[in-house]
PDB file of N, CA and C in Angstrom:
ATOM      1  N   UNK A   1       6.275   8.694 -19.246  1.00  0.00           N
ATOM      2  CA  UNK A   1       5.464   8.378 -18.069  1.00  0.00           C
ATOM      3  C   UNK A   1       5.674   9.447 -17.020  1.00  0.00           C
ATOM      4  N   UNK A   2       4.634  10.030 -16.631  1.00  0.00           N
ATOM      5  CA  UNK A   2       4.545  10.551 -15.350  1.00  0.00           C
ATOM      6  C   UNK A   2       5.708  10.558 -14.086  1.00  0.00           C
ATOM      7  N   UNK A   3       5.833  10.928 -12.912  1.00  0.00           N
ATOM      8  CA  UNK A   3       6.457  10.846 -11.997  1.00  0.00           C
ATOM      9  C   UNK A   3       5.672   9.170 -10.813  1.00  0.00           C
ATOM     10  N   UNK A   4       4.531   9.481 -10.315  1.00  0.00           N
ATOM     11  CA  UNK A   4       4.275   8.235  -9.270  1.00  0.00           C
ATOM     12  C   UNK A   4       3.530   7.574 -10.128  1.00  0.00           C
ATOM     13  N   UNK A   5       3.967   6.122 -10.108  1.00  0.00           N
ATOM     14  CA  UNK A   5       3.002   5.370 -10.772  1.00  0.00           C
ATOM     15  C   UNK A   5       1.631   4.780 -10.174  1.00  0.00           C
ATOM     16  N   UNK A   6       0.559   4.346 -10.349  1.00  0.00           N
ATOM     17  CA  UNK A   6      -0.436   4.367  -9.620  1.00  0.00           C
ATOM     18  C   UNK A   6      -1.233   2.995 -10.011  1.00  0.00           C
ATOM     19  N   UNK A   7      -1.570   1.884  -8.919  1.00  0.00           N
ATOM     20  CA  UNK A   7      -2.755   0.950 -10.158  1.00  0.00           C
ATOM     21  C   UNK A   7      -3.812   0.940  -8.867  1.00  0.00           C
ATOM     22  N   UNK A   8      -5.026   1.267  -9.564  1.00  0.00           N
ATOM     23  CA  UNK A   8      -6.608   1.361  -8.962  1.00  0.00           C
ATOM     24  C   UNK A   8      -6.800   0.258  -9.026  1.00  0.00           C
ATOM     25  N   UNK A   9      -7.343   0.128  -8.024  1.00  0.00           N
ATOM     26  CA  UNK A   9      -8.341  -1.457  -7.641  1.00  0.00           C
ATOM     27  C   UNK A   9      -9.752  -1.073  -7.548  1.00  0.00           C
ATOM     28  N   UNK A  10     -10.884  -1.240  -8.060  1.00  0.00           N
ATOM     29  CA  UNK A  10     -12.390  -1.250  -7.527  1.00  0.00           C
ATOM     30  C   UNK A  10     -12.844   0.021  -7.421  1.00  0.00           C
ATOM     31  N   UNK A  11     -12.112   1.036  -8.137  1.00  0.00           N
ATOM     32  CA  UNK A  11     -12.564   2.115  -8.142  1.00  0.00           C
ATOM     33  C   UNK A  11     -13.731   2.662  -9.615  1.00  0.00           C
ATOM     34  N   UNK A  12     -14.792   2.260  -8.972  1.00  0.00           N
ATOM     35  CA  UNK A  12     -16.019   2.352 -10.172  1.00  0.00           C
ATOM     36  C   UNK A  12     -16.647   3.383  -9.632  1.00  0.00           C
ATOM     37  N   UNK A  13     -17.871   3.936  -9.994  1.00  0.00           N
ATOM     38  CA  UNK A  13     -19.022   5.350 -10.411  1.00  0.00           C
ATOM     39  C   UNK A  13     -18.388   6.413  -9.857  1.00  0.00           C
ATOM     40  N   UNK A  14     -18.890   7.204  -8.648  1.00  0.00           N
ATOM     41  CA  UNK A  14     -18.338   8.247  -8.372  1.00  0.00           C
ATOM     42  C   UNK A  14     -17.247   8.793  -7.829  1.00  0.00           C
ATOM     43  N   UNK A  15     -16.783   7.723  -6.835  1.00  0.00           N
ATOM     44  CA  UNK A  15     -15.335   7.631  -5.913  1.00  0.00           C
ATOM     45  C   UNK A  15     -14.349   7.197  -7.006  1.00  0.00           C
ATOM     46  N   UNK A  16     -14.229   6.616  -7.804  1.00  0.00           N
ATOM     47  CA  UNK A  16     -13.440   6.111  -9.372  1.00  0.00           C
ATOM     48  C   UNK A  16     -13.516   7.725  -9.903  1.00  0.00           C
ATOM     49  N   UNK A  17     -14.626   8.394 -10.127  1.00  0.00           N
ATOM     50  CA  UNK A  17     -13.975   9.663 -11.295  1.00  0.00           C
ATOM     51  C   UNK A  17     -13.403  10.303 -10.243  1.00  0.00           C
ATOM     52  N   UNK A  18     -13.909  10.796  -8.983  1.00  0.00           N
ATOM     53  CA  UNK A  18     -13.040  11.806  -8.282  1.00  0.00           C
ATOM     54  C   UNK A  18     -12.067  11.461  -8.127  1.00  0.00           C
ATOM     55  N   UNK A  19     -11.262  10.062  -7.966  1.00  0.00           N
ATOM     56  CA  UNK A  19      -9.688  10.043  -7.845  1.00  0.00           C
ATOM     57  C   UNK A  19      -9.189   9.873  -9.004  1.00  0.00           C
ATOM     58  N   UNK A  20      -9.614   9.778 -10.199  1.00  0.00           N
ATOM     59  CA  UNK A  20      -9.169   9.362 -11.249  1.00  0.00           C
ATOM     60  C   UNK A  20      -8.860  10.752 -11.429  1.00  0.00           C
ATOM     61  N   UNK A  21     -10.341  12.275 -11.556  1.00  0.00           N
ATOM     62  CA  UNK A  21      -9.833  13.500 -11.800  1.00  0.00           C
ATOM     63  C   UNK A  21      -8.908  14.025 -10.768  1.00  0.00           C
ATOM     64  N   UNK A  22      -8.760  14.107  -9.533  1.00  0.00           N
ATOM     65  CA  UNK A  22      -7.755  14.362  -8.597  1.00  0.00           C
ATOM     66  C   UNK A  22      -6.130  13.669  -8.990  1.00  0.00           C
ATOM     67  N   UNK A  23      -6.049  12.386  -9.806  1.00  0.00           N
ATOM     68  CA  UNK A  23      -4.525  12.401 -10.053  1.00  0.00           C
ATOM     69  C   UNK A  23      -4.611  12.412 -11.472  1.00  0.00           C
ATOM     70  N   UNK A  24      -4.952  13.407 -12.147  1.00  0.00           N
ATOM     71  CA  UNK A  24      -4.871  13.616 -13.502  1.00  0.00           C
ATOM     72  C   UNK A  24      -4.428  15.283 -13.358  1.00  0.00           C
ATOM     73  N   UNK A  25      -4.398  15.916 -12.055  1.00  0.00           N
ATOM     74  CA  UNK A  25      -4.201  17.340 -11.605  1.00  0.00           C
ATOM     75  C   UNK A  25      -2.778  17.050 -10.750  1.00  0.00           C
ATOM     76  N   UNK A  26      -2.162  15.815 -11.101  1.00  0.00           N
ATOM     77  CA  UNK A  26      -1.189  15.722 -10.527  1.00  0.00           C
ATOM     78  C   UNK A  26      -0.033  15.079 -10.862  1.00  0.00           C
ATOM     79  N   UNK A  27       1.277  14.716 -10.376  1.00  0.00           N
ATOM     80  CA  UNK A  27       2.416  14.036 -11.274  1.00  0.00           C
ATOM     81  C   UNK A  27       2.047  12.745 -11.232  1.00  0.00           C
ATOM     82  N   UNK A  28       0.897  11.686 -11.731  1.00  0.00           N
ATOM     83  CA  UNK A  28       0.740  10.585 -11.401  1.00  0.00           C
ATOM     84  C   UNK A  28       0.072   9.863 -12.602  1.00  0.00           C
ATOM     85  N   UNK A  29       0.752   8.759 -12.578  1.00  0.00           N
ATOM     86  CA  UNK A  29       0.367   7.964 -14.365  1.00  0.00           C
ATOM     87  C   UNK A  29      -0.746   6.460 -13.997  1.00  0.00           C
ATOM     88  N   UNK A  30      -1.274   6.350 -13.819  1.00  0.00           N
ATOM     89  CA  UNK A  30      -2.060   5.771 -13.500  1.00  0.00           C
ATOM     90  C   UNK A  30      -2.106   4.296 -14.864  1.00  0.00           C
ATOM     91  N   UNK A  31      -0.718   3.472 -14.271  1.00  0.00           N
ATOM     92  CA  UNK A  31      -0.441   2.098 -14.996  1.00  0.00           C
ATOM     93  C   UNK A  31      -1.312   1.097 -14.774  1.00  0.00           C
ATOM     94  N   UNK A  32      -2.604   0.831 -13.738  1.00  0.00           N
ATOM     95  CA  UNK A  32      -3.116   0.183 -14.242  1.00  0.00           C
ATOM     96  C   UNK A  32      -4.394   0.554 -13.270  1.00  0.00           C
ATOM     97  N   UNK A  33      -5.491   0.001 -14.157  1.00  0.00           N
ATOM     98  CA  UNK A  33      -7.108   0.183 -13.529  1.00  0.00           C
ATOM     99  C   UNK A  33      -7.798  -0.779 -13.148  1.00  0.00           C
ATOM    100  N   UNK A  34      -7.964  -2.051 -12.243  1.00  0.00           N
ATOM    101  CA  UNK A  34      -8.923  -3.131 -12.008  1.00  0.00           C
ATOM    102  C   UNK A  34      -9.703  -3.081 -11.071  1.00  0.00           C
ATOM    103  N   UNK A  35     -10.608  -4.118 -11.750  1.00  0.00           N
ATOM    104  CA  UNK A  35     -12.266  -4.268 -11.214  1.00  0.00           C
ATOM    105  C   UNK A  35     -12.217  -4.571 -10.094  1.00  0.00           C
ATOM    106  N   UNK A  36     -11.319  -5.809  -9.533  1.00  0.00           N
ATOM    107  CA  UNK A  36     -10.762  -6.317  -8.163  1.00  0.00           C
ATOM    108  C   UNK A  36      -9.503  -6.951  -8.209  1.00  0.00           C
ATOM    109  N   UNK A  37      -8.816  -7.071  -7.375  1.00  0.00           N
ATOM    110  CA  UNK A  37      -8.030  -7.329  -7.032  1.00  0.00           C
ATOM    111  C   UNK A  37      -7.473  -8.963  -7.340  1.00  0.00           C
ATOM    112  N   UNK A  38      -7.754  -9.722  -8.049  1.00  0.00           N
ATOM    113  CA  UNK A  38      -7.755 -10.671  -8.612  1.00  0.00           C
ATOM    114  C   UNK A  38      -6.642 -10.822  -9.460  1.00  0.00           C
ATOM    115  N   UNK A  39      -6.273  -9.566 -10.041  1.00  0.00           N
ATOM    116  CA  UNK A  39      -4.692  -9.877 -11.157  1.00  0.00           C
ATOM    117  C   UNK A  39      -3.497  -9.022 -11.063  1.00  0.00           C
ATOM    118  N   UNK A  40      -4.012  -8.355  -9.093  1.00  0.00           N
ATOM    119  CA  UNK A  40      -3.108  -7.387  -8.630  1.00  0.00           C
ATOM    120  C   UNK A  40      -1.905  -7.569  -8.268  1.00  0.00           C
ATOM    121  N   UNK A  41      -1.750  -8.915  -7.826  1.00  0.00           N
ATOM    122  CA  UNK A  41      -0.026  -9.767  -8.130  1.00  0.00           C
ATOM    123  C   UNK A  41       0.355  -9.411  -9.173  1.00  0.00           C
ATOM    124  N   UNK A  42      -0.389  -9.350 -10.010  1.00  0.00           N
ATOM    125  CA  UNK A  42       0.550  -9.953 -11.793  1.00  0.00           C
ATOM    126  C   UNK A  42       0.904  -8.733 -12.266  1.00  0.00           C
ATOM    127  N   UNK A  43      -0.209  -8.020 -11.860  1.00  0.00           N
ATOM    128  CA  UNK A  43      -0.361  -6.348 -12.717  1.00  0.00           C
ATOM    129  C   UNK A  43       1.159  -5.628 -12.282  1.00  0.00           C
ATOM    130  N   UNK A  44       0.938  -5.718 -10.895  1.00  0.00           N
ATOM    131  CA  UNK A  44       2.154  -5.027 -10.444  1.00  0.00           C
ATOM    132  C   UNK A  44       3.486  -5.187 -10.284  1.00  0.00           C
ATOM    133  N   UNK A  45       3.504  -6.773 -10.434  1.00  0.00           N
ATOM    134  CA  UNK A  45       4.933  -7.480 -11.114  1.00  0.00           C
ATOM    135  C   UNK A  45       5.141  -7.035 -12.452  1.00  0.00           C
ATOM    136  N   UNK A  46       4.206  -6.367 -13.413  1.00  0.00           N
ATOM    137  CA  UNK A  46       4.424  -6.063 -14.250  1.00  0.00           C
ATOM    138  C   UNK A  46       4.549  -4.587 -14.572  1.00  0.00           C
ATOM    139  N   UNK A  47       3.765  -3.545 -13.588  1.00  0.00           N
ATOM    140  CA  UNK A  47       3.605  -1.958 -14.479  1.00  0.00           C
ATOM    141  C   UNK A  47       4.935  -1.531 -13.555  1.00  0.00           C
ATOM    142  N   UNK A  48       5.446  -2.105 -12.127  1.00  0.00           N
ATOM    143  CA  UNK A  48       5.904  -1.542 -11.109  1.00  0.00           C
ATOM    144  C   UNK A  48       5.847  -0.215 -10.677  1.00  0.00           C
ATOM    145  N   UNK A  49       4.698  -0.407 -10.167  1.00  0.00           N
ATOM    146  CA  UNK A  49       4.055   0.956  -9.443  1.00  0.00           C
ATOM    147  C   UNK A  49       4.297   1.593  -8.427  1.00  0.00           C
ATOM    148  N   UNK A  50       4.135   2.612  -8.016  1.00  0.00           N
ATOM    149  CA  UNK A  50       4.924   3.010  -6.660  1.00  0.00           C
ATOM    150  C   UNK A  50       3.797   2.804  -5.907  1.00  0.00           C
ATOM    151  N   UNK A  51       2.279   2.882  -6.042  1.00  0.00           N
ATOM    152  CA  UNK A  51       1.346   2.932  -5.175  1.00  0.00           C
ATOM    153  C   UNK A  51      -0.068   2.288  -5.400  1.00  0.00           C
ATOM    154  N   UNK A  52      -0.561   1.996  -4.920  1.00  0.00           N
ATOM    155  CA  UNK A  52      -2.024   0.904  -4.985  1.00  0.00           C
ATOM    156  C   UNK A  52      -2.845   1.998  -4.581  1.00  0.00           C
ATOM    157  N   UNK A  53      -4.296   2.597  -5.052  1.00  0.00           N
ATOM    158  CA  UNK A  53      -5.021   2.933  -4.304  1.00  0.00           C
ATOM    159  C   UNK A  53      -5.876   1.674  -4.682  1.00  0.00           C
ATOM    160  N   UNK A  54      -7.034   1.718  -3.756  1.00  0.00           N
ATOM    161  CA  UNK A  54      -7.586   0.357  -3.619  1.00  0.00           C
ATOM    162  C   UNK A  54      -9.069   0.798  -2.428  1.00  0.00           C
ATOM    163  N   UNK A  55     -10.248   0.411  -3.125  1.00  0.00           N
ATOM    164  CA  UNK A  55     -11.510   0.693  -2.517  1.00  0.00           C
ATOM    165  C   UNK A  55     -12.040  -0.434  -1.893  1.00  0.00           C
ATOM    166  N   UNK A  56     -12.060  -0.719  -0.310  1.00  0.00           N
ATOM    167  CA  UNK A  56     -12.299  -2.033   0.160  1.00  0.00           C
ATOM    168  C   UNK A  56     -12.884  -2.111   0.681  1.00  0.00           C
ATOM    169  N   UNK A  57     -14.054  -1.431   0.567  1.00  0.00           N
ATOM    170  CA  UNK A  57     -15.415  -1.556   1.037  1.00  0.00           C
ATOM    171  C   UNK A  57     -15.563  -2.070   2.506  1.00  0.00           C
ATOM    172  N   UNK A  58     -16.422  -3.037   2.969  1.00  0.00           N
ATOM    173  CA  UNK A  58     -16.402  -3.309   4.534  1.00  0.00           C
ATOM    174  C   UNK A  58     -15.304  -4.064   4.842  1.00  0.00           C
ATOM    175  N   UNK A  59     -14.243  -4.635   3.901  1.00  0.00           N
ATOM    176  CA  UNK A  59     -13.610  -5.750   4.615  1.00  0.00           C
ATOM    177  C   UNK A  59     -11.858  -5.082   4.521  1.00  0.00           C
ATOM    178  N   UNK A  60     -11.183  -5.948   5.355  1.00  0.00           N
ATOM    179  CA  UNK A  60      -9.551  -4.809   4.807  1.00  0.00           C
ATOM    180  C   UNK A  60      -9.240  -5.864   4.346  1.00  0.00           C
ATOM    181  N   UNK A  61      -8.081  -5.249   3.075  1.00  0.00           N
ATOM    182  CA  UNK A  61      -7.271  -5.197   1.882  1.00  0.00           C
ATOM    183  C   UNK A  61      -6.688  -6.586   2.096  1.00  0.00           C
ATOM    184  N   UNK A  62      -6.436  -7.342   1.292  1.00  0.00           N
ATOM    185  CA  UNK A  62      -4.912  -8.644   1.818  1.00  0.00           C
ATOM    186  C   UNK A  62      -4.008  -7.465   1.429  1.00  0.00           C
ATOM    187  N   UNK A  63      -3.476  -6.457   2.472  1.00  0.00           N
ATOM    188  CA  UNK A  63      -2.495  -5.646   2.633  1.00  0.00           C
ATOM    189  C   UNK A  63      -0.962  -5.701   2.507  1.00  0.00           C
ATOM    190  N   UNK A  64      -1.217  -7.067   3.340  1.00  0.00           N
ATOM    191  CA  UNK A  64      -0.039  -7.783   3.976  1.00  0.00           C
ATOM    192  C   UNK A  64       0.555  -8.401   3.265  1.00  0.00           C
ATOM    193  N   UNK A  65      -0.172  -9.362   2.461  1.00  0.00           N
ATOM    194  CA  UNK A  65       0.296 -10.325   1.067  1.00  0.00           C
ATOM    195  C   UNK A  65       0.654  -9.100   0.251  1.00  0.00           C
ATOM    196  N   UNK A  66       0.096  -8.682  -0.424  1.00  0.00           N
ATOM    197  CA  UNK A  66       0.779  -7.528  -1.597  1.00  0.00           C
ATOM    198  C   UNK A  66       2.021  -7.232  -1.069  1.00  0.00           C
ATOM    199  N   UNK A  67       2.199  -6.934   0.170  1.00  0.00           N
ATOM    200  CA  UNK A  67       3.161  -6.014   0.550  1.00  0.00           C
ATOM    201  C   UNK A  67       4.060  -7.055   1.057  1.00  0.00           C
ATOM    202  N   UNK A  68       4.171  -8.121   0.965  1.00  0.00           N
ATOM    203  CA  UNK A  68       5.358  -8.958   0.966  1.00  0.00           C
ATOM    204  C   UNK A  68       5.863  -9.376  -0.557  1.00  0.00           C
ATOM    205  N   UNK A  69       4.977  -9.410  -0.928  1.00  0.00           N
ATOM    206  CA  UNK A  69       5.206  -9.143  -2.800  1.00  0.00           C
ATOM    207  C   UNK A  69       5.944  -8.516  -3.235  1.00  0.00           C
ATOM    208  N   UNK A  70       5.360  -6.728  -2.719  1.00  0.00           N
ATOM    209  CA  UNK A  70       6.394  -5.646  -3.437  1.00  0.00           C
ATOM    210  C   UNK A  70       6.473  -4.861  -2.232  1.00  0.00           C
ATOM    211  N   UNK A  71       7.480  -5.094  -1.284  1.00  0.00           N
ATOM    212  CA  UNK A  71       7.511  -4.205  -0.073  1.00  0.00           C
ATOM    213  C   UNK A  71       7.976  -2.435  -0.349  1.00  0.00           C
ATOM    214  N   UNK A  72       8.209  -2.369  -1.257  1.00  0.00           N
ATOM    215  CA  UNK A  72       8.380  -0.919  -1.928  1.00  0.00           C
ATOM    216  C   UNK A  72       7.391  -0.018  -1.446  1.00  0.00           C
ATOM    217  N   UNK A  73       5.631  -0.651  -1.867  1.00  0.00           N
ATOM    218  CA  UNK A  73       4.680  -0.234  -2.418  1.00  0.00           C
ATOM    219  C   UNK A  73       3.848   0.254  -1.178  1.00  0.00           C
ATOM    220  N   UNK A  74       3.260   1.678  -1.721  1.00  0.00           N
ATOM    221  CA  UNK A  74       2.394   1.866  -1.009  1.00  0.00           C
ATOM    222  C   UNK A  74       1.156   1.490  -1.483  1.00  0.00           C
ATOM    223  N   UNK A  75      -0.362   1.401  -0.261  1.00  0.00           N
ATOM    224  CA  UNK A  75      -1.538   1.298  -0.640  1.00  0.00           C
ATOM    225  C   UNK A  75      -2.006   1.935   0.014  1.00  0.00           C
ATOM    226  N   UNK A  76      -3.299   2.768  -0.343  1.00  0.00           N
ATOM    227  CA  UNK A  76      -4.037   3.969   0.035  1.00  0.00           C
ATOM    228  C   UNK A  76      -5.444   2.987   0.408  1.00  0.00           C
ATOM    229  N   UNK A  77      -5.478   2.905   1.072  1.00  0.00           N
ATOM    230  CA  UNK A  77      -7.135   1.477   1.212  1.00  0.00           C
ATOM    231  C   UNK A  77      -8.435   3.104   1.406  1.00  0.00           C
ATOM    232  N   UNK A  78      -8.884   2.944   0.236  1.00  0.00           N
ATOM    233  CA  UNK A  78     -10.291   3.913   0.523  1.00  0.00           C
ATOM    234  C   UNK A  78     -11.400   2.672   0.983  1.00  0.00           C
ATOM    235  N   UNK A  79     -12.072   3.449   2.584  1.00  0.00           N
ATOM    236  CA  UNK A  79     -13.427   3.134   2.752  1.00  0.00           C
ATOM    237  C   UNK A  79     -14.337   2.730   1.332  1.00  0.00           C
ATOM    238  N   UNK A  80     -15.016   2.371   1.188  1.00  0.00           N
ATOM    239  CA  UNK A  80     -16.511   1.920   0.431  1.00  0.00           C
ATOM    240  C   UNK A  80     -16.308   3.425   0.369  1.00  0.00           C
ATOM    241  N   UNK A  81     -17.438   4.357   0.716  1.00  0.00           N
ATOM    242  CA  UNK A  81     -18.404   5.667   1.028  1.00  0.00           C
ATOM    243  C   UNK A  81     -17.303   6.595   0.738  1.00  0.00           C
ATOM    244  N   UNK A  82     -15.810   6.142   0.409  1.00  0.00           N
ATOM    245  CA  UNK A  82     -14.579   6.821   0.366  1.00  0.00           C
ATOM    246  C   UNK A  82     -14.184   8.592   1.269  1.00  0.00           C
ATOM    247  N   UNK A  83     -14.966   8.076   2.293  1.00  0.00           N
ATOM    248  CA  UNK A  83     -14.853   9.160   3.290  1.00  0.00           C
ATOM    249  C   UNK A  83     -13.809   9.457   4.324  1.00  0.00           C
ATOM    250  N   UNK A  84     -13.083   8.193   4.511  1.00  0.00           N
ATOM    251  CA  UNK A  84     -11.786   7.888   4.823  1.00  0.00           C
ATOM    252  C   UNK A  84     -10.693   6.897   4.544  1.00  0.00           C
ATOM    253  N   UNK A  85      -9.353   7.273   4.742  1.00  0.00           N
ATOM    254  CA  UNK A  85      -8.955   6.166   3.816  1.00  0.00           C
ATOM    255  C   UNK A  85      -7.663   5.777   5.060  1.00  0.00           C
ATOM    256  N   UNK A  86      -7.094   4.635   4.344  1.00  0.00           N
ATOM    257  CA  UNK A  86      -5.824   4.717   5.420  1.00  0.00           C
ATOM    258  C   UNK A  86      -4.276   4.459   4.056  1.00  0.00           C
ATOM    259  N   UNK A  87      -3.773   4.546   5.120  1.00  0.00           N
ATOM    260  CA  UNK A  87      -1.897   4.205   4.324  1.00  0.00           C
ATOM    261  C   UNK A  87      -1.274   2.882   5.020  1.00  0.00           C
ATOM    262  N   UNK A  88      -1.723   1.748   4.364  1.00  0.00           N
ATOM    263  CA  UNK A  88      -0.446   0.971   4.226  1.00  0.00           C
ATOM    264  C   UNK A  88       0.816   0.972   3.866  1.00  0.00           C
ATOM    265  N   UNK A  89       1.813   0.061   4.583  1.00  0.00           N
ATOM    266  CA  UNK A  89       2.996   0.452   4.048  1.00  0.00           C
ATOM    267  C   UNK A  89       4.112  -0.828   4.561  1.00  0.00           C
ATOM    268  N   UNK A  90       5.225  -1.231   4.411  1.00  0.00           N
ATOM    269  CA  UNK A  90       5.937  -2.278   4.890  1.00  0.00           C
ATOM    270  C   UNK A  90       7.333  -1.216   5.540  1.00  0.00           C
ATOM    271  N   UNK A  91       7.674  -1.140   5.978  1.00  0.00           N
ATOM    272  CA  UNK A  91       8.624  -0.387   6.278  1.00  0.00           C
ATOM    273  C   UNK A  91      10.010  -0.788   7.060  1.00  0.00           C
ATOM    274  N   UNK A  92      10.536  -1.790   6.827  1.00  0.00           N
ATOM    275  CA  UNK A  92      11.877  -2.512   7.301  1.00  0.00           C
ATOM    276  C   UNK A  92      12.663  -1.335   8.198  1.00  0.00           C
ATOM    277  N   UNK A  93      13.088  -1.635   9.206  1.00  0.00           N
ATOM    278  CA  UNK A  93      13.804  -0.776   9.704  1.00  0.00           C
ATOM    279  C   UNK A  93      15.421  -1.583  10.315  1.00  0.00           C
ATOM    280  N   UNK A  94      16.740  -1.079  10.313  1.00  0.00           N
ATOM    281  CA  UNK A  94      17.412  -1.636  11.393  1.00  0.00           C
ATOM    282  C   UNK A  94      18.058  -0.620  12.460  1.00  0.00           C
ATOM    283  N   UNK A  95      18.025  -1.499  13.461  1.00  0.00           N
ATOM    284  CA  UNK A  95      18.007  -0.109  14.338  1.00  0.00           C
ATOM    285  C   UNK A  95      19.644  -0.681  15.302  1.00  0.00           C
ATOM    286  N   UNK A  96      20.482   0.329  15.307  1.00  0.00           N
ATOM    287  CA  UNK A  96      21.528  -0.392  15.904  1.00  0.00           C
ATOM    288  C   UNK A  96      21.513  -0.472  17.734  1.00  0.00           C
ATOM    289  N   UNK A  97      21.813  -1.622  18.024  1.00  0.00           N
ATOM    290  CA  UNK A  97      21.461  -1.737  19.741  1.00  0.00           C
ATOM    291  C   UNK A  97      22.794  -1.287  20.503  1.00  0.00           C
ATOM    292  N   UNK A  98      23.775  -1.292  19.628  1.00  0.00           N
ATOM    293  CA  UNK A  98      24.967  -1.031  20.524  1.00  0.00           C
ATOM    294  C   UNK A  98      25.822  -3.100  20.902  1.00  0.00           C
ATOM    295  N   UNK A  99      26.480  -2.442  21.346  1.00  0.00           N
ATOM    296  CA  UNK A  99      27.183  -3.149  22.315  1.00  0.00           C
ATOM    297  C   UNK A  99      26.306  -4.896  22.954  1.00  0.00           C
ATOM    298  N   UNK A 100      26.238  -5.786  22.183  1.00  0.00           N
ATOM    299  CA  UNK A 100      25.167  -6.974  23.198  1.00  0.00           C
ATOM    300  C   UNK A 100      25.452  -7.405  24.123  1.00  0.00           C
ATOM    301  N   UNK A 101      24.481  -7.214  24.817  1.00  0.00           N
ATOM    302  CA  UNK A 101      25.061  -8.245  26.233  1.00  0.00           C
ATOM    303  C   UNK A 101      23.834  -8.927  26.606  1.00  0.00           C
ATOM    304  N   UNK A 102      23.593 -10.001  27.228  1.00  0.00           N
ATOM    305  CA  UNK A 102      22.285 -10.575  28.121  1.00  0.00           C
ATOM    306  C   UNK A 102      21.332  -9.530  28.315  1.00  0.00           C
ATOM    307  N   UNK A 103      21.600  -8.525  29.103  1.00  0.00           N
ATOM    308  CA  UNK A 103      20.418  -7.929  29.665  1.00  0.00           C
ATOM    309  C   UNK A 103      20.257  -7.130  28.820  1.00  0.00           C
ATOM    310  N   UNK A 104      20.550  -6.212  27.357  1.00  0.00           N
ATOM    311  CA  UNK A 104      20.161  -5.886  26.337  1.00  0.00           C
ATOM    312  C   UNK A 104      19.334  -6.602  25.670  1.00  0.00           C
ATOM    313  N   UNK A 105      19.825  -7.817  25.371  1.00  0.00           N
ATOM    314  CA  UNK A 105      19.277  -8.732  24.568  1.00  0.00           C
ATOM    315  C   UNK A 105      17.886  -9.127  24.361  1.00  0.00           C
ATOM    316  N   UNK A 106      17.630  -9.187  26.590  1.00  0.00           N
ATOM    317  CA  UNK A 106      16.479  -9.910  26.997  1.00  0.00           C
ATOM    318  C   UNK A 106      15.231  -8.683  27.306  1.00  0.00           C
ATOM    319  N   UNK A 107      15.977  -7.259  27.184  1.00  0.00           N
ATOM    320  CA  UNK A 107      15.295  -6.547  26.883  1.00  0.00           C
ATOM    321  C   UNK A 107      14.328  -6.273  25.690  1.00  0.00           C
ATOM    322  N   UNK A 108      15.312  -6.167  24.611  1.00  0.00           N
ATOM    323  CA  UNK A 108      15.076  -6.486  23.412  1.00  0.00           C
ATOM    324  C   UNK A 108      13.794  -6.624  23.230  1.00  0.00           C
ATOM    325  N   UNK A 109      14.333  -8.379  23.366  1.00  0.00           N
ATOM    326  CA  UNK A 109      12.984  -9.408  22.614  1.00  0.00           C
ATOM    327  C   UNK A 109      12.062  -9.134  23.794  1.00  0.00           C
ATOM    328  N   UNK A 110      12.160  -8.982  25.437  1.00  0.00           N
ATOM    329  CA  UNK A 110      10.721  -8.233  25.910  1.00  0.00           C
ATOM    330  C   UNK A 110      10.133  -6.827  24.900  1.00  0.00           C
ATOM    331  N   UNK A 111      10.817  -5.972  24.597  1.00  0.00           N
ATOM    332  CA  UNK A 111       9.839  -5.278  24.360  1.00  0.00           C
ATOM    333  C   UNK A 111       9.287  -5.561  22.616  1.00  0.00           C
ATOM    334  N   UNK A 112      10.083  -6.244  22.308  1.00  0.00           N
ATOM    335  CA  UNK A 112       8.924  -6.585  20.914  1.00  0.00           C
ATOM    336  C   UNK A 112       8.001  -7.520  20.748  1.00  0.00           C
ATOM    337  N   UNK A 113       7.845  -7.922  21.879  1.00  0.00           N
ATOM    338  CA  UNK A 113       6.441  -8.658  22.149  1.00  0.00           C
ATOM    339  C   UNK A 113       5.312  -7.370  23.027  1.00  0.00           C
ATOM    340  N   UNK A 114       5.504  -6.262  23.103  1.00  0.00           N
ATOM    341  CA  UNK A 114       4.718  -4.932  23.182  1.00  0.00           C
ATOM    342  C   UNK A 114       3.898  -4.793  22.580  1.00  0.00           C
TER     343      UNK A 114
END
């Protein structure tokens, strides 16, 4: 197998061959191909892929669900017209605060309601 693993969602006629030929010019194995997104839980509990591209036409991705699934994973959400795309991603961070006290604290949780 390849280096990044890859599973397509909804990538049919012309936007389907250009990314299909664009990661065939590249380190990428392309474990699985579906029509929609319907067996994209299962698929990817199963090929464990490093990345979703995924064509979502007017509406956005259940991004969020997948990615509490397999927070690993990236997804590439192509436009419909695949003229732009974006990067999902889950990205856990911990960040150390130092020292707690009250007015750290209440800082804190003010600014993550930002």
């Amino acid at each position: 197998m390849r280096g990044t693993r890859a599973v397509l969602v909804g990538l049919h006629g012309i936007i389907g061959e250009i990314v299909r030929s664009a990661l065939q010019e590249r380190d990428v194995g392309i474990v699985g191909d579906l029509r929609d997104e319907t067996d994209l839980d299962a698929t990817l509990a199963r090929v464990h892929a490093d990345c979703v591209i995924w064509r979502i036409g007017r509406k956005d991705p259940a991004a969020a669900e997948v990615l509490a699934h397999h927070p690993q994973l990236k997804i590439i959400a192509l436009e419909d017209d695949g003229k732009r795309a974006f990067l999902c991603e889950l990205r856990p961070r911990r960040l150390p605060l130092g020292e707690l006290s009250p007015g750290l604290l209440a800082k804190v949780v003010e600014a993550a309601g930002r």
